[in-house]
Protein backbone atom coordinates (compact mmCIF):
# COMPACT_ATOMS: atom_id res chain seq x y z
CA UNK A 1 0.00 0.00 0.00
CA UNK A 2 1.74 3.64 -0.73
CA UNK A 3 1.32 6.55 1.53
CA UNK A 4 0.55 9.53 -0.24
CA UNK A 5 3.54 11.76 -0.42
CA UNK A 6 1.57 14.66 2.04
CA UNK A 7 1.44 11.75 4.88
CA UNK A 8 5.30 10.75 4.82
CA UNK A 9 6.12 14.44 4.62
CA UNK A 10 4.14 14.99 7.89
CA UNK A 11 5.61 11.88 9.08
CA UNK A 12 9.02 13.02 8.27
CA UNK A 13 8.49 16.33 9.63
CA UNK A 14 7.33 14.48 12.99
CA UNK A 15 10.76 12.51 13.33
CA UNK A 16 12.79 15.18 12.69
CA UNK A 17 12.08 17.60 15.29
CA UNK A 18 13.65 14.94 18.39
CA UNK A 19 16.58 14.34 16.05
CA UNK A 20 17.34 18.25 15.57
CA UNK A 21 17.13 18.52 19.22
CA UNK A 22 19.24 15.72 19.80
CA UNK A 23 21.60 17.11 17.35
CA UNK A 24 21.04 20.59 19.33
CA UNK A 25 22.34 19.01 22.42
CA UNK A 26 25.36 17.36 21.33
CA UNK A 27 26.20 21.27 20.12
CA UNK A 28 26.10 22.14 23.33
CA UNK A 29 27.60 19.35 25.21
CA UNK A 30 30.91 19.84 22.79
CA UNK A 31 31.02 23.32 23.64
CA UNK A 32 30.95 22.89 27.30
CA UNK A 33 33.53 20.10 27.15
CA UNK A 34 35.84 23.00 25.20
CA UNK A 35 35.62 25.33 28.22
CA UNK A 36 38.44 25.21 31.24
CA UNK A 37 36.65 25.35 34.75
CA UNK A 38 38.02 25.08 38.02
CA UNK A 39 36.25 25.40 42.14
CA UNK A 40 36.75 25.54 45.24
CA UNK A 41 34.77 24.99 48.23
CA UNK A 42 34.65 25.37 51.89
CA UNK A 43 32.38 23.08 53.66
CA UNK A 44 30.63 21.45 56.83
CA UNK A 45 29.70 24.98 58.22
CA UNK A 46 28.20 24.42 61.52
CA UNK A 47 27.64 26.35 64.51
CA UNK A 48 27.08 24.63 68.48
CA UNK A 49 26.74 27.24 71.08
CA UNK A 50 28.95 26.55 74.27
CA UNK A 51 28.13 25.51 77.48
CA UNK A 52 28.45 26.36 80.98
CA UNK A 53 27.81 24.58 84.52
CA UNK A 54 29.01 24.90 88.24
CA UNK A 55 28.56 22.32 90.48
CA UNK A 56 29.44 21.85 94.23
CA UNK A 57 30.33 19.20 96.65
CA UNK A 58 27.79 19.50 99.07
CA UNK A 59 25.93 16.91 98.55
CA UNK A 60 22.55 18.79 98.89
CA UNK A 61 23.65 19.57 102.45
CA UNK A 62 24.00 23.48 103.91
CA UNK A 63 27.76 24.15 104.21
CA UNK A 64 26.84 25.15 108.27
CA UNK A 65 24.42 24.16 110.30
CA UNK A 66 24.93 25.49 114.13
CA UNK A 67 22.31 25.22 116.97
CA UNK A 68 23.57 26.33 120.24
CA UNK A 69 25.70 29.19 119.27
CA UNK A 70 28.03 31.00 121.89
CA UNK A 71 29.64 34.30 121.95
CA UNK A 72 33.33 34.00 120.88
CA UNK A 73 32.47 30.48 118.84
CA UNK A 74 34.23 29.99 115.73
CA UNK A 75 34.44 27.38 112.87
CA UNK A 76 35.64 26.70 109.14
CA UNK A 77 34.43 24.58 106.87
CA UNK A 78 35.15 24.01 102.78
CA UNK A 79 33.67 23.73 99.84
CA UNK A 80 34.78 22.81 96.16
CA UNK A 81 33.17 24.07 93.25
CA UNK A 82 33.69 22.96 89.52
CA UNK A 83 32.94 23.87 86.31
CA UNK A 84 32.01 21.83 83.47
CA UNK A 85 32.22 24.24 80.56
CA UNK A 86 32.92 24.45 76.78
CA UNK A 87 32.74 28.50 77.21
CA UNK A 88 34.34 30.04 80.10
CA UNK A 89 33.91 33.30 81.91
CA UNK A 90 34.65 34.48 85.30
CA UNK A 91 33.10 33.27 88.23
CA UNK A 92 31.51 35.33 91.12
CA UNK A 93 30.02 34.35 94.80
CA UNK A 94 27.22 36.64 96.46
CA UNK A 95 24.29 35.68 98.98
CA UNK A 96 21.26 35.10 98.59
CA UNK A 97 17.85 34.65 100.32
CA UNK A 98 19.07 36.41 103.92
CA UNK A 99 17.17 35.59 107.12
CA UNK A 100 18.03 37.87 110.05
CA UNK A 101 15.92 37.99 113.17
CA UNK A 102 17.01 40.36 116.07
CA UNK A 103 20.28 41.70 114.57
CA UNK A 104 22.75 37.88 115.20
CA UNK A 105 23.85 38.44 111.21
CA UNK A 106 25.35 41.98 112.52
CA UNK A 107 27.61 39.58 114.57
CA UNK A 108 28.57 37.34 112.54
CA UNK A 109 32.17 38.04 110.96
CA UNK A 110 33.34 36.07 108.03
CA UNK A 111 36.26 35.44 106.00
CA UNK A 112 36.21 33.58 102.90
CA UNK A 113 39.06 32.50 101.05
CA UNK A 114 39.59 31.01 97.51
CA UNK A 115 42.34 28.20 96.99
CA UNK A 116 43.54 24.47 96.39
CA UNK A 117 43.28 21.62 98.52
CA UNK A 118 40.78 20.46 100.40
CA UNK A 119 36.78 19.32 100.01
CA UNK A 120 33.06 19.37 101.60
CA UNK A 121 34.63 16.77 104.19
CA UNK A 122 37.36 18.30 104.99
CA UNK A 123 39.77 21.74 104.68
CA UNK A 124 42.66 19.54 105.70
CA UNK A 125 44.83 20.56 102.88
CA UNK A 126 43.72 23.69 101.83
CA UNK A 127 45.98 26.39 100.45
CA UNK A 128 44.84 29.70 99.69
CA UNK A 129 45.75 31.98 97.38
CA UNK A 130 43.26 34.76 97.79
CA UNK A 131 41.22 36.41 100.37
CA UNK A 132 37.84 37.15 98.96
CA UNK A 133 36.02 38.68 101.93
CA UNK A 134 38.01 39.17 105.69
CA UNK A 135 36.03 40.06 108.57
CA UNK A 136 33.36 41.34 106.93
CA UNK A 137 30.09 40.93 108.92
CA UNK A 138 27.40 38.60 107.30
CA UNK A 139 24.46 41.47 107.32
CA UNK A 140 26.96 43.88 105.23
CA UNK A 141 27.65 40.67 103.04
CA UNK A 142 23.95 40.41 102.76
CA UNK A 143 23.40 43.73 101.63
CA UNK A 144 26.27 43.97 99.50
CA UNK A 145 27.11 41.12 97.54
CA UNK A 146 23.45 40.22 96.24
CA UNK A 147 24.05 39.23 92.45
CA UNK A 148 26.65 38.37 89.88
CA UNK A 149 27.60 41.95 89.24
CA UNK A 150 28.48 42.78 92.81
CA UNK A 151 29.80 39.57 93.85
CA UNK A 152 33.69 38.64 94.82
CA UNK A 153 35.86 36.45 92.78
CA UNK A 154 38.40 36.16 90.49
CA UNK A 155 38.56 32.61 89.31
CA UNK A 156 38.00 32.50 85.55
CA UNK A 157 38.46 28.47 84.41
CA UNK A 158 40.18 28.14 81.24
CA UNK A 159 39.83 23.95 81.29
CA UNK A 160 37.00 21.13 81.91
CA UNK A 161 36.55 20.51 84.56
CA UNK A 162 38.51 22.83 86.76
CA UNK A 163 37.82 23.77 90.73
CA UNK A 164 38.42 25.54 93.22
CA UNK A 165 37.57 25.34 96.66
CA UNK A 166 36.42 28.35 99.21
CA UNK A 167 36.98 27.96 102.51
CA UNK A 168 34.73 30.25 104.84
CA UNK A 169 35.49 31.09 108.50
CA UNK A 170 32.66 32.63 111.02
CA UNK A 171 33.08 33.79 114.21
CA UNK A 172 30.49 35.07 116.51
CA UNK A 173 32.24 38.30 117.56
CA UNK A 174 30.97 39.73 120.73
CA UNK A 175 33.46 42.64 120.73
CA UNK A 176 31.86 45.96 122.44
CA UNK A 177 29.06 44.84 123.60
CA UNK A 178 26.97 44.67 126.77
CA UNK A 179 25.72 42.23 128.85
CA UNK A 180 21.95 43.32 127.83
CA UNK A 181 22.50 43.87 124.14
CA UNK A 182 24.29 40.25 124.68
CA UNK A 183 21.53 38.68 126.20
CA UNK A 184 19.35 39.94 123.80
CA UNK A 185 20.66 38.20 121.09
CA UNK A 186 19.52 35.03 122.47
CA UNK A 187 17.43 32.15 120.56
CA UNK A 188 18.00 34.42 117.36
CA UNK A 189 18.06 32.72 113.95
CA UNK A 190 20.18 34.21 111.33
CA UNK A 191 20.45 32.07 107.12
CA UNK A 192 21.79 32.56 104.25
CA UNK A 193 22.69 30.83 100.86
CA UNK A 194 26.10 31.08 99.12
CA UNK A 195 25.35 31.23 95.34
CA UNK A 196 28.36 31.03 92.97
CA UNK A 197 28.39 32.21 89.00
CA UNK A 198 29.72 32.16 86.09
CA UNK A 199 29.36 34.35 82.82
CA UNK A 200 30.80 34.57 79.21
CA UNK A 201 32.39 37.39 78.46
């Protein structure tokens, strides 16, 4: 049977047009292959942000717990703090949540010191090598030292995990006073919480 010669024109026209394209392409693709080219490339951006954490040895326990005070009584007692940080900033101590009934915080002087040696257990081995606070009354510590900003310090970690322990000395000082201001200060309460902090800079 013949095809008319208007059908295998259209036919022919039909088949042609994915062979021109094809031919298009392979233009293209030996033009490309003719160019130079050459990259470069940094990669596996990421960003973490750090981290920061203080911890303490006490166990959940209050560093002093005295019943039965007496005028002139005195003790010391430790405490190690560490930090766990990838980002590290200087670290501050201030008070916090002061209870003070009848005026016993006004007589109670304290010392703290910063150093090496020692634990929650014990001080034996403790060496200092600063003096944070000395003989400064609790009640001005109180109203004083209250946050980051105005709290004492200059340990600044620069590995994880590094301490340092604080040893803190009271004594219930008596000095100048009389027998009824004395007496008066009986069955008093007096609290406080140490808080220490660190922040990036």
């Amino acid at each position: 049977m013949r095809v008319s010669s208007a059908s295998a024109r259209r036919f022919v026209a039909r088949a042609a047009i994915p062979v021109a394209v094809m031919f298009a392409a392979g233009t293209v693709w030996q033009a490309s292959y003719a160019a130079f080219s050459a990259e470069t490339r940094n990669s596996g951006n990421a960003w973490s942000a750090g981290a920061i954490a203080l911890t303490d040895d006490d166990g959940g326990s209050a560093r002093f717990t005295v019943e039965n005070l007496i005028p002139g009584q005195t003790d010391t007692q430790c405490i190690k703090v560490t930090s766990n940080a990838t980002s590290y900033g200087p670290v501050k101590m201030y008070t916090l949540n002061a209870v003070n009934t009848v005026g016993l915080m006004e007589h109670l002087k304290m010392t703290i010191k910063q150093g090496a040696g020692g634990t929650f257990a014990s001080c034996t081995g403790f060496e200092a090598t600063d003096t944070l606070v000395n003989g400064v009354m609790l009640s001005t510590m109180a109203s004083t030292y209250t946050s980051y900003e105005t709290g004492v310090g200059n340990w600044t970690p620069s590995s994880s995990p590094e301490s340092m322990v604080f040893q803190i000395t009271y004594v219930f000082d008596t000095t100048d006073m009389t027998q009824q201001q004395l007496d008066a200060l009986q069955g008093t309460h007096a609290g406080i919480d140490f808080e220490w902090e660190m922040e990036t800079v």
